[in-house]
Protein backbone atom coordinates (compact mmCIF):
# COMPACT_ATOMS: atom_id res chain seq x y z
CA UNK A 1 90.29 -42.13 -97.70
CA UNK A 2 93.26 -43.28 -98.67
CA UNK A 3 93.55 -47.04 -100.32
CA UNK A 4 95.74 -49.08 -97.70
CA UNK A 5 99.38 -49.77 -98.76
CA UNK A 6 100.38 -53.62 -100.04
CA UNK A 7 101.93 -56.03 -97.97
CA UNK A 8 105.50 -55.75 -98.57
CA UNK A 9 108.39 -58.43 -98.01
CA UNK A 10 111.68 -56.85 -97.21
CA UNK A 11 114.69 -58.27 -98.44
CA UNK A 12 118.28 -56.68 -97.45
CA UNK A 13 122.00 -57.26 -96.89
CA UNK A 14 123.47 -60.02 -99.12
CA UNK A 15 121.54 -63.11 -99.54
CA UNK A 16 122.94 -66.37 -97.81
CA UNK A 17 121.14 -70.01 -99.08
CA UNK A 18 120.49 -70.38 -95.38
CA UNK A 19 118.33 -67.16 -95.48
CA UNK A 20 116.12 -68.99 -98.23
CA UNK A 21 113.79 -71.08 -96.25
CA UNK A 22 113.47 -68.18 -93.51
CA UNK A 23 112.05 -65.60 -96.35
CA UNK A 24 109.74 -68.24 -98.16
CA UNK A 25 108.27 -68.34 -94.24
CA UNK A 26 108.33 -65.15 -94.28
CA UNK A 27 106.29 -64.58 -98.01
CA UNK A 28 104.11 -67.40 -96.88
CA UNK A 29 102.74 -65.67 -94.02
CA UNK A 30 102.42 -62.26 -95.69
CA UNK A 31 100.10 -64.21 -98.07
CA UNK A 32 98.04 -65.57 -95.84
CA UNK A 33 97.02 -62.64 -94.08
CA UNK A 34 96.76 -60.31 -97.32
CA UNK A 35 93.17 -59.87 -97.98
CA UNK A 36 94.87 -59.55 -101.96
CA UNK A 37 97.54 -61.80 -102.41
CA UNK A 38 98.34 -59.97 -105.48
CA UNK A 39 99.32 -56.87 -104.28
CA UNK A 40 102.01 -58.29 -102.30
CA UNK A 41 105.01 -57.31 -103.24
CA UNK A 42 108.84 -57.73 -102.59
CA UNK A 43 111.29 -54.76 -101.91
CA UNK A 44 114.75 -55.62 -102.89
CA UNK A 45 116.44 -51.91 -102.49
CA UNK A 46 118.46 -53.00 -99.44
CA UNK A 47 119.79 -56.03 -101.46
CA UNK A 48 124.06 -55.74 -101.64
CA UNK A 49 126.46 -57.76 -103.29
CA UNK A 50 123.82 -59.89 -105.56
CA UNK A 51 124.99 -63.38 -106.75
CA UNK A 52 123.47 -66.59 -108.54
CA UNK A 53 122.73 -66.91 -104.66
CA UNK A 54 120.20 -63.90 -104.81
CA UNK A 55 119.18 -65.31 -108.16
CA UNK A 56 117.90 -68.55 -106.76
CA UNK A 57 116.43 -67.21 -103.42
CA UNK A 58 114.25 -64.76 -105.53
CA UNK A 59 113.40 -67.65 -108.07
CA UNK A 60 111.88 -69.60 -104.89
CA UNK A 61 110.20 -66.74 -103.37
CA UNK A 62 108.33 -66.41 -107.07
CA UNK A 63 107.82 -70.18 -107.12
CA UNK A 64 106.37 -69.48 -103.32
CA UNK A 65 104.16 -66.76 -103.95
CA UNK A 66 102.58 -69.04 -107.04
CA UNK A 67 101.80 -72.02 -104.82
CA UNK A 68 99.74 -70.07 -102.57
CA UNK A 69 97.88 -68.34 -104.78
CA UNK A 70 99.87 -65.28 -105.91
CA UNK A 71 99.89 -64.67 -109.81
CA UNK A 72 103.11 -63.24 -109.69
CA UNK A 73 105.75 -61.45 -107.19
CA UNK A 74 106.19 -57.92 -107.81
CA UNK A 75 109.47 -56.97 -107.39
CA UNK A 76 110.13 -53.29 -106.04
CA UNK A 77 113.86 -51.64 -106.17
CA UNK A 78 115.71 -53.95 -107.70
CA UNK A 79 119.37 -53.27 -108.07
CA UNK A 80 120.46 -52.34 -111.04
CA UNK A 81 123.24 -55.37 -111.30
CA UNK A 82 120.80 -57.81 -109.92
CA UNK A 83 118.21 -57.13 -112.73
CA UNK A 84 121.50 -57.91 -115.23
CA UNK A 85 121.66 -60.99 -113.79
CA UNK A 86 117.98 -61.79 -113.66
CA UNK A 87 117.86 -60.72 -117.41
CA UNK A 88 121.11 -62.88 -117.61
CA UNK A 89 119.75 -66.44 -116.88
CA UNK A 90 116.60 -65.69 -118.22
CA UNK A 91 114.28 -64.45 -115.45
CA UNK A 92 114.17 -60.90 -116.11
CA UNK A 93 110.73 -60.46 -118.21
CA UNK A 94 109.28 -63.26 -116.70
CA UNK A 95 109.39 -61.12 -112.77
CA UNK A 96 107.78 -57.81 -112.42
C-alpha cells in the first residue's frame, strides 16, 4: 500500500498583496485537516513574474504554517529567480 500523498498548497500566476490573506486561509485550512501538519507542503512551480510581493506573501504563509503548529513550510518548485530573491533578503536557508 502505498503511503498517502501530503497536503499540498498551490500557489500560481503572479502574486498580488490582495491574494495574501486568501492563501494564509487557504494554508490554515490545509493544516487543520492534515492528520501531519508537517508534511504539508507548498508548490510554487506555477509562480510567474516573482517580486518582493511574492517574497512577503511566502514569508506570511511560513509565519502561518508556524502558528498552527507546522515546524516549517516546505517549499516545492520554486522558481529559479524567486529562490535568488529569497536567498537575496535573507530567507533562502531559513525555507525548505
Amino acid at each position: 500500500m502505498e503511503a498517502p500523498r501530503p497536503a499540498a498548497l498551490i500557489v500560481a500566476g503572479h502574486l498580488t498583496r490582495d491574494a495574501v490573506p486568501r492563501l494564509c486561509a487557504e494554508l490554515e485550512a490545509l493544516l487543520a485537516g492534515s492528520p501531519d501538519p508537517a508534511a504539508v507542503h507548498c508548490d510554487l512551480s506555477g509562480v510567474v513574474h516573482p517580486d518582493l510581493t511574492t517574497v512577503e506573501a511566502i514569508a506570511r504563509l511560513c509565519l502561518t504554517a508556524r502558528r498552527k503548529g507546522a515546524p516549517n513550510l516546505r517549499l516545492h518548485g520554486t522558481p529559479p529567480e524567486l529562490r535568488a530573491l529569497l536567498d537575496m533578503v535573507g530567507l533562502g536557508e531559513t525555507l525548505t
